[in-house]
Protein backbone atom coordinates (compact mmCIF):
# COMPACT_ATOMS: atom_id res chain seq x y z
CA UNK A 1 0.00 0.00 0.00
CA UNK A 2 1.37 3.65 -0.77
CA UNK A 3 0.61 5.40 2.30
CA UNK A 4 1.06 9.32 1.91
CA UNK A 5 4.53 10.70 2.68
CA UNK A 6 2.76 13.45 5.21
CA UNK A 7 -0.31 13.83 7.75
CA UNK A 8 -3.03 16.58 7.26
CA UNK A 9 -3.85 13.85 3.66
CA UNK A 10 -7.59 12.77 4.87
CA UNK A 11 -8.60 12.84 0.74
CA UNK A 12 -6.12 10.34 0.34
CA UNK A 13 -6.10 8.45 3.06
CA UNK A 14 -10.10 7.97 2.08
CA UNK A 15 -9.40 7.04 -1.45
CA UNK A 16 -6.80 4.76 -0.30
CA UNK A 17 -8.94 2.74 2.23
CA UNK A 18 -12.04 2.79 0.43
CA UNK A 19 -14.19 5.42 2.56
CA UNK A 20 -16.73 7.80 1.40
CA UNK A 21 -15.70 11.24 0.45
CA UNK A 22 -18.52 12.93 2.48
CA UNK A 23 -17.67 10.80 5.36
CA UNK A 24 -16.11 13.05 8.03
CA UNK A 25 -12.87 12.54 9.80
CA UNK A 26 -10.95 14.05 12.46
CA UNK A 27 -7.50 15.39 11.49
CA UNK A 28 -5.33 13.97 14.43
CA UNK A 29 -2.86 12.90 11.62
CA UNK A 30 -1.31 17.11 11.16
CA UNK A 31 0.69 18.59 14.26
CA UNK A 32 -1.17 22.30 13.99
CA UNK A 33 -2.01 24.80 16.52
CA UNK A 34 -5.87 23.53 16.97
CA UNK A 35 -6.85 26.76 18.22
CA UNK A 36 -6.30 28.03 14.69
CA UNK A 37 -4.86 31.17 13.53
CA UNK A 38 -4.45 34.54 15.88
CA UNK A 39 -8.06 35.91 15.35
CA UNK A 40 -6.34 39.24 14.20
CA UNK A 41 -4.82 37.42 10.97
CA UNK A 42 -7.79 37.16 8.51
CA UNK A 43 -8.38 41.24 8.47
CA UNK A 44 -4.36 41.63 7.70
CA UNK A 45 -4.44 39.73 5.12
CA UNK A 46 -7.09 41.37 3.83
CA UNK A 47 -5.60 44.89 4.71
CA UNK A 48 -3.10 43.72 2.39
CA UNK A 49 -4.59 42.46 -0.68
CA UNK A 50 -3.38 45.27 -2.85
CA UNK A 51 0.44 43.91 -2.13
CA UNK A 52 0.17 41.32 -4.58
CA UNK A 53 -0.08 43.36 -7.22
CA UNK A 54 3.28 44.34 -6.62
CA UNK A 55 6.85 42.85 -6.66
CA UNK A 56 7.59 41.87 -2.95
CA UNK A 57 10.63 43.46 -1.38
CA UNK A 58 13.64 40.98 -2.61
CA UNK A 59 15.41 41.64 0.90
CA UNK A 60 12.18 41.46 2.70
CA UNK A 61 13.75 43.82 5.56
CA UNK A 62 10.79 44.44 7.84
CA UNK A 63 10.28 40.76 8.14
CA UNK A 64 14.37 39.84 8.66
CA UNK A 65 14.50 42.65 10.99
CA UNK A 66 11.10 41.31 12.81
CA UNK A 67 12.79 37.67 12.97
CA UNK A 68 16.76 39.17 13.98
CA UNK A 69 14.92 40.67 17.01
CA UNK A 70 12.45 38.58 18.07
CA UNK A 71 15.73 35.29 18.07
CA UNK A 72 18.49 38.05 19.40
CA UNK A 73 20.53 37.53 16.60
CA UNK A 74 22.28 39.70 13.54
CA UNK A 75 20.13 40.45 10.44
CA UNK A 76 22.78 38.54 8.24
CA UNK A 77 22.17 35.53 10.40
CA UNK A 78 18.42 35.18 9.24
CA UNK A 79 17.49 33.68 5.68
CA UNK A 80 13.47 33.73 5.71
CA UNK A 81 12.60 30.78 3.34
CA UNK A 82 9.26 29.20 1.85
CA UNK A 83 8.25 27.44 4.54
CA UNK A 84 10.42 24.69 6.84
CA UNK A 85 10.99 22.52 3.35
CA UNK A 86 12.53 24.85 1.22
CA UNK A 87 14.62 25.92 4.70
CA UNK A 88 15.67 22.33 4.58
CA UNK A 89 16.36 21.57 0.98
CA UNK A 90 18.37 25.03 1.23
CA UNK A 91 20.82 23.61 3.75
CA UNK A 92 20.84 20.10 1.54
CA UNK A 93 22.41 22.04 -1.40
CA UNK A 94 25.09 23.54 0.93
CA UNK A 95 26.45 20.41 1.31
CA UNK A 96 26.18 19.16 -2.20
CA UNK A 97 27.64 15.53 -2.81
CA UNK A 98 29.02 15.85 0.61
CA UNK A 99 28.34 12.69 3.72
CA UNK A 100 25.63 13.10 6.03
CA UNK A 101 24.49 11.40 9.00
CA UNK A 102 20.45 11.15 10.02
CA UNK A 103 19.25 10.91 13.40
CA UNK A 104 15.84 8.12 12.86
CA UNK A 105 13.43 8.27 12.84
CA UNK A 106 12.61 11.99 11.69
CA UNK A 107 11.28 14.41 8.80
CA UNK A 108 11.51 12.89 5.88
CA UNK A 109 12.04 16.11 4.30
CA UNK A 110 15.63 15.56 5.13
CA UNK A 111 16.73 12.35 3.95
CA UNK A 112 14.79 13.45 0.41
CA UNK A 113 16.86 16.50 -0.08
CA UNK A 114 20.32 14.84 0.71
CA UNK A 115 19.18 12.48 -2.04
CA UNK A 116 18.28 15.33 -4.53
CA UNK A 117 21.78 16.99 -4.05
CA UNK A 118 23.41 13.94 -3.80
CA UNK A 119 24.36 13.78 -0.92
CA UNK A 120 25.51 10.11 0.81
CA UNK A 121 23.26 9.45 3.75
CA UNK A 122 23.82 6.97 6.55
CA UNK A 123 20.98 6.35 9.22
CA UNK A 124 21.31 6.01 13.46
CA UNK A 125 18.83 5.09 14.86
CA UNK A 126 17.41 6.54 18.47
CA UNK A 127 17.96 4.40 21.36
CA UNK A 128 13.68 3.42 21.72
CA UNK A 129 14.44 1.14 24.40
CA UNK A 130 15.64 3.81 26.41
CA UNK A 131 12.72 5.85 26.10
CA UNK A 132 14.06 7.47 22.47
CA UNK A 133 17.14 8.98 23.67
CA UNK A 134 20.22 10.03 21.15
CA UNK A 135 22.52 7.32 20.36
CA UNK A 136 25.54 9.86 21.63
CA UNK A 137 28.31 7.31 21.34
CA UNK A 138 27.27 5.99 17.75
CA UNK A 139 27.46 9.43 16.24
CA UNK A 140 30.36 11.20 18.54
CA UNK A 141 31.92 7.26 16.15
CA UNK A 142 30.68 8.77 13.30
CA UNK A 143 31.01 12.46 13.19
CA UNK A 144 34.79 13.29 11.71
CA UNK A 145 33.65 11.38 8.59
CA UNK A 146 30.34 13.27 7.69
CA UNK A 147 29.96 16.87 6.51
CA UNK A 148 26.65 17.12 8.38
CA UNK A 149 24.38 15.65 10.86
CA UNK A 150 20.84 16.26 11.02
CA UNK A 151 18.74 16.46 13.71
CA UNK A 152 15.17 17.19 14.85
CA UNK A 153 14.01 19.37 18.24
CA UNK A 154 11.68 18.51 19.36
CA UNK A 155 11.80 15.23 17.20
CA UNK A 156 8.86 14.81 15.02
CA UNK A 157 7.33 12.24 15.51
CA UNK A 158 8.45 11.00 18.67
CA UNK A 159 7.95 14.61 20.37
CA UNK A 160 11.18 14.26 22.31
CA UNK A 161 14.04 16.99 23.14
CA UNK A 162 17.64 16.10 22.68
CA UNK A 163 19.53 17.05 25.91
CA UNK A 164 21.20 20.07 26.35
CA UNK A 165 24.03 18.92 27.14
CA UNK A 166 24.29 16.40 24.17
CA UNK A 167 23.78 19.22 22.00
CA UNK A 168 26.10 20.61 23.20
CA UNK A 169 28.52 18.02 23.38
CA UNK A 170 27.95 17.64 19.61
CA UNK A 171 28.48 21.10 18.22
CA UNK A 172 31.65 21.52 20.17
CA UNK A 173 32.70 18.12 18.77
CA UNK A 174 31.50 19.29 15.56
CA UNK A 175 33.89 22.15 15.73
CA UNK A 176 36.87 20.73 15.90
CA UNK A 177 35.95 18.10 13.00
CA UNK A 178 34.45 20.80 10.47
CA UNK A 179 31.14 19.01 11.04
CA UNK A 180 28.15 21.21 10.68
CA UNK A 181 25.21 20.45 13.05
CA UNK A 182 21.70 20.87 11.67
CA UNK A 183 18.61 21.55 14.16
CA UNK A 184 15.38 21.45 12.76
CA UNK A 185 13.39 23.07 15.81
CA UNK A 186 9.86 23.45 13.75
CA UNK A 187 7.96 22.84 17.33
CA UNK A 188 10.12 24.97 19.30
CA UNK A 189 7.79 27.06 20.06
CA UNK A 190 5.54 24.74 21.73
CA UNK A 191 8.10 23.88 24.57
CA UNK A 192 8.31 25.64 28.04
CA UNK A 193 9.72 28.80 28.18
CA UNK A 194 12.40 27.78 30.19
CA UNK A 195 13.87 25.74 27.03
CA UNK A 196 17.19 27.78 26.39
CA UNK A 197 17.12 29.19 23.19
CA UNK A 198 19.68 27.68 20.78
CA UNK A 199 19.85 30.97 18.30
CA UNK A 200 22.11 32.44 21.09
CA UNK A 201 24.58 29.36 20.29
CA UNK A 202 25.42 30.69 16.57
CA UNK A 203 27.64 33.41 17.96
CA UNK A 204 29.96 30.11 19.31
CA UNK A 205 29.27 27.99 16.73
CA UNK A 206 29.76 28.66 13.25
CA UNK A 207 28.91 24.91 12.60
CA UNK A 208 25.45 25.10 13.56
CA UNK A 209 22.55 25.73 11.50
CA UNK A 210 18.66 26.14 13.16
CA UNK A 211 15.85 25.66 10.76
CA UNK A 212 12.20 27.37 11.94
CA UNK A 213 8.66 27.53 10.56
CA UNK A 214 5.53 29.67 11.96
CA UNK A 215 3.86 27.15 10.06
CA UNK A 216 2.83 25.13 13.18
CA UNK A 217 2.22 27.32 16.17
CA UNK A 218 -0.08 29.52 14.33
CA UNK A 219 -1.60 27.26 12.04
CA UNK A 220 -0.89 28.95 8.62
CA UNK A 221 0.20 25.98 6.35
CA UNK A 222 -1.08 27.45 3.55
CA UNK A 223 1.28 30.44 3.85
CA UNK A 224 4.31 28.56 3.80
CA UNK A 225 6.52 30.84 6.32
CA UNK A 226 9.75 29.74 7.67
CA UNK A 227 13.64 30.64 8.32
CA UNK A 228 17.12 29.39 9.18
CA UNK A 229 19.57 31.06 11.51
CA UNK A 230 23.39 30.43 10.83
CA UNK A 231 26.42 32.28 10.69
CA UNK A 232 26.23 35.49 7.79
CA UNK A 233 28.96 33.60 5.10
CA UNK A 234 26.12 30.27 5.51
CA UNK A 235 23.64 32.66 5.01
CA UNK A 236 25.25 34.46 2.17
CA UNK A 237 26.01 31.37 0.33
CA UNK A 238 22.70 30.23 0.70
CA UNK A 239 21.15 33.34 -0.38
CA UNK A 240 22.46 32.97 -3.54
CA UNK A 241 21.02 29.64 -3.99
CA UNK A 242 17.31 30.53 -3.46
CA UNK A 243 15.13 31.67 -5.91
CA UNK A 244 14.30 35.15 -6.42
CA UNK A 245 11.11 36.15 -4.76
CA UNK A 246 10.56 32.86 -2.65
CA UNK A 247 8.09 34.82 0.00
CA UNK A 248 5.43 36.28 -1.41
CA UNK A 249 4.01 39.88 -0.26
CA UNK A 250 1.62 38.74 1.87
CA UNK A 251 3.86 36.68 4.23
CA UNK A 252 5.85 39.55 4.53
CA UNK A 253 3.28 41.52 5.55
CA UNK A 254 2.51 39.24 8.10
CA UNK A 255 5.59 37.91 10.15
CA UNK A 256 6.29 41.31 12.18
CA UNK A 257 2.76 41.26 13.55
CA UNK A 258 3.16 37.28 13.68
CA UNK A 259 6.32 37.64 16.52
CA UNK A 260 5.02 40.44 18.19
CA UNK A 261 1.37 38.75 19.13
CA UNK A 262 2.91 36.80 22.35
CA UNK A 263 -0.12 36.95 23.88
CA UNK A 264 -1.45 34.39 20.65
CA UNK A 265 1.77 32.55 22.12
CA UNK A 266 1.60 31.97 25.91
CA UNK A 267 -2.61 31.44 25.60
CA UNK A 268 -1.53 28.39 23.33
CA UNK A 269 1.24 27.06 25.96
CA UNK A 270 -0.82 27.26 29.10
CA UNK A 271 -4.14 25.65 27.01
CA UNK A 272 -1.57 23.09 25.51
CA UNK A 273 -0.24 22.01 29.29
CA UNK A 274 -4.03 21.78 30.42
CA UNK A 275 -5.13 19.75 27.47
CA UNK A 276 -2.12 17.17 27.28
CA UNK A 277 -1.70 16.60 31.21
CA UNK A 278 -5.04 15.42 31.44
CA UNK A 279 -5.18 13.29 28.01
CA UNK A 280 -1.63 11.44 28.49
CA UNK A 281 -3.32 10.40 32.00
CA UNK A 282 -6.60 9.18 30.44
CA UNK A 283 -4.62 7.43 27.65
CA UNK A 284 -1.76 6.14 30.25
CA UNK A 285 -5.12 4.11 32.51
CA UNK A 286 -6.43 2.64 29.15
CA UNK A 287 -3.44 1.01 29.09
CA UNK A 288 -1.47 2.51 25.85
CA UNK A 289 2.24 3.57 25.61
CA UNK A 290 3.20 7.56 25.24
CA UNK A 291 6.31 8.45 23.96
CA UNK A 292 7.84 10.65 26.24
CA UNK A 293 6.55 13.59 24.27
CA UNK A 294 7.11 17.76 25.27
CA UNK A 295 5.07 19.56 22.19
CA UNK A 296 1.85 18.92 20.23
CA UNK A 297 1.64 15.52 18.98
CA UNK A 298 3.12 12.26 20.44
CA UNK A 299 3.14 8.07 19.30
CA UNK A 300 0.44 5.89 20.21
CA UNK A 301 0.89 2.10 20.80
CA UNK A 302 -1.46 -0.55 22.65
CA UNK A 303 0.55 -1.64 24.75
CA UNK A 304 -1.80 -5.04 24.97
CA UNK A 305 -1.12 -5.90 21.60
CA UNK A 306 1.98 -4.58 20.13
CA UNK A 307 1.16 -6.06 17.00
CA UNK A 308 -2.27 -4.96 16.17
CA UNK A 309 -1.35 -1.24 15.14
CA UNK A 310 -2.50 -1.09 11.79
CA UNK A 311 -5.64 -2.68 13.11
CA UNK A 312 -6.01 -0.36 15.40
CA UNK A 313 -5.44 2.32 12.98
CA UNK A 314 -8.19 1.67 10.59
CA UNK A 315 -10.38 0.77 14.03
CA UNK A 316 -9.88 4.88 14.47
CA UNK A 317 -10.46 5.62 10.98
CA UNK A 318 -13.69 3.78 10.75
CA UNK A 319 -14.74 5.79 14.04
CA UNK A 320 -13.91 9.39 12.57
CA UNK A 321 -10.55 9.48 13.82
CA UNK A 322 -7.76 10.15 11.81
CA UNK A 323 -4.39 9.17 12.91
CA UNK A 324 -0.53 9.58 11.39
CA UNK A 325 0.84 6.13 9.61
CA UNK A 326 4.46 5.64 10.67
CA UNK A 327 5.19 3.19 7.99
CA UNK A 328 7.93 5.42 6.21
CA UNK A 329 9.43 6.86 9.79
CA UNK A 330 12.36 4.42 9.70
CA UNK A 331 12.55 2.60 13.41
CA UNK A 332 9.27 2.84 13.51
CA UNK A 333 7.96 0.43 10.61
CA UNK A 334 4.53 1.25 11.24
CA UNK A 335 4.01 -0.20 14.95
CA UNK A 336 3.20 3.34 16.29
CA UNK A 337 0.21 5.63 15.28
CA UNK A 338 1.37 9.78 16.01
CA UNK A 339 -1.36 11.61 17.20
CA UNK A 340 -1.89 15.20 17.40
CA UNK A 341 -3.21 17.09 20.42
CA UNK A 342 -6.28 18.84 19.60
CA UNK A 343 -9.42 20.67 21.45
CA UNK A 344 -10.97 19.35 24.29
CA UNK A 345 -14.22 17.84 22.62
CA UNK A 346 -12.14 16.40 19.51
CA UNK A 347 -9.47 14.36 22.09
CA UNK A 348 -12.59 13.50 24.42
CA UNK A 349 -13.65 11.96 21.18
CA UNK A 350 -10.94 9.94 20.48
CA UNK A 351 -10.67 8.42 24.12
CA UNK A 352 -14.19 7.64 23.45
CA UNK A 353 -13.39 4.89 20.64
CA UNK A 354 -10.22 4.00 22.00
CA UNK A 355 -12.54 2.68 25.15
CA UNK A 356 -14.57 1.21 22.46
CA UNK A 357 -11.51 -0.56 20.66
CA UNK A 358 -9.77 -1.83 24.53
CA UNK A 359 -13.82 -3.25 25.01
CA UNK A 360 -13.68 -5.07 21.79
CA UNK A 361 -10.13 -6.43 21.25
């Protein structure tokens, strides 16, 4: 069966299985802000119609300025891209027929645009036993021989946070070996406050590149808005390499007001702690494994029968509940579902025919 390559794909997923168009599921398969957009965003957009009649500005300065200050960094640290992909496949063609090393599973985003710039990729995998942690000895082995390493923070799909420390450990590392360390921290913003902020590293660490999207926290796929932080001759280079005009007006009219609504922010955070606290205990006493997730979305296993995942996945689709496949997450193989969190009704719902499945199998 060719499952889709991403969540949010409910069309396809019903043309795949068989189900009736009209027949309506719940999107736990896309790791989005379910309170939706800041309220404030339709009107702008509309204020700003009459933008797309014109050429946006190439440098797109009040948006780089916007993103500088809001991460405390240089503007010639700040590349604003076309959403998290084209951040990624940016950074792919920086390292052009080079070696890279992927932390699995993860994004598949990355290991696709190693392969388009051919670029030789070896897989490690994360330590699942040990409740997903990074396999630090395997890749401190396997560092000096690769160009790049890419990792994900908090990992989608396992919803985990490397360590500090590790991070650390690997940049420094990194350093000394001409290895450049890639974060891709798309659900940063969905972690405690207290998280250190990894933007104040690049001063330090010319090796290490962060990759962002306000894709997720405001819920604004559509708009495709995203950026990379690195040191300014990364930046330059990769400047070069993007196409001209690759935000359009409308995105730049948005991101100042985007980073400056931290209101839209901390309302998400504290509703996000309420809302997962109390599901991962419901879900925990109906006997199903959690990964040890910190952001929006985590993996779902029945912990009763291991083996009966893909059962239980088109159990949930049958009941209006659309999960995320992890068939192509390498590691994974398809013997977790990922789940978003969403509102209070919509997760009430899907402990409702999880009950229903633990009563019948």
């Amino acid at each position: 069966m060719k499952w889709p390559n991403h969540g949010g794909q409910s069309e396809s997923i019903k043309k795949l299985l068989d189900i009736q168009i009209d027949k309506e599921l719940i999107d736990f398969s896309a790791n989005l802000n379910p309170l939706g957009p800041p309220f404030w965003l339709k009107e702008t957009l509309m204020n700003h119609y009459e933008s797309v009649t014109r050429y946006p500005d190439p440098s797109y300065s009040k948006s780089s300025v916007a993103v500088a200050n809001h991460e405390g960094v240089e503007q010639d640290s700040i590349l604003l891209t076309n959403g998290g992909a084209e951040a990624i496949f940016l950074v792919a063609k920086f390292f052009e027929k080079g070696k890279a090393l992927i932390v699995q599973p993860t994004f598949g985003e990355y290991e696709r645009a190693c392969k388009h710039y051919h670029i030789e990729v070896e897989d490690v995998l994360y330590e699942q036993t040990n409740g997903f942690n990074l396999p630090m000895q395997v890749i401190g082995e396997k560092l000096k021989e690769k160009d790049v390493i890419f990792l994900c923070r908090p990992n989608n799909p396992i919803g985990t946070v490397i360590a500090e420390k590790d991070l650390q450990l690997l940049v420094t590392e990194g350093k000394k070996t001409g290895t450049y360390i890639v974060v891709d921290e798309a659900f940063v913003d969905f972690l405690p406050d207290s998280t250190t902020s990894l933007s104040k590293w690049l001063a330090i660490y010319p090796n290490l590149i962060l990759l962002r999207s306000l894709t997720k926290m405001y819920t604004i796929p559509g708009l495709r808005i995203g950026y990379l932080m690195a040191h300014p001759t990364v930046i330059h280079v990769l400047k070069n390499e993007q196409i001209p005009w690759s935000i359009n007006s409308l995105v730049d009219a948005v991101v100042p007001k985007l980073l400056g609504d931290k209101g839209f922010v901390k309302d998400t955070k504290k509703w996000f702690l309420e809302q997962s606290e109390s599901l991962y205990c419901d879900l925990s006493t109906l006997d199903f494994y959690l990964s040890p997730s910190q952001v929006n979305f985590y993996l779902l296993q029945d912990k009763k029968q291991q083996n009966r995942t893909e059962e239980l996945y088109y159990f949930l689709v049958r009941h209006g509940i659309l999960p995320r496949h992890t068939h192509n997450f390498k590691g994974l193989n398809g013997r977790f579902l990922r789940l978003a969190i969403r509102s209070k009704e919509e997760n009430q719902r899907l402990l409702v025919v999880l009950q229903k499945w633990r009563m019948e199998s």
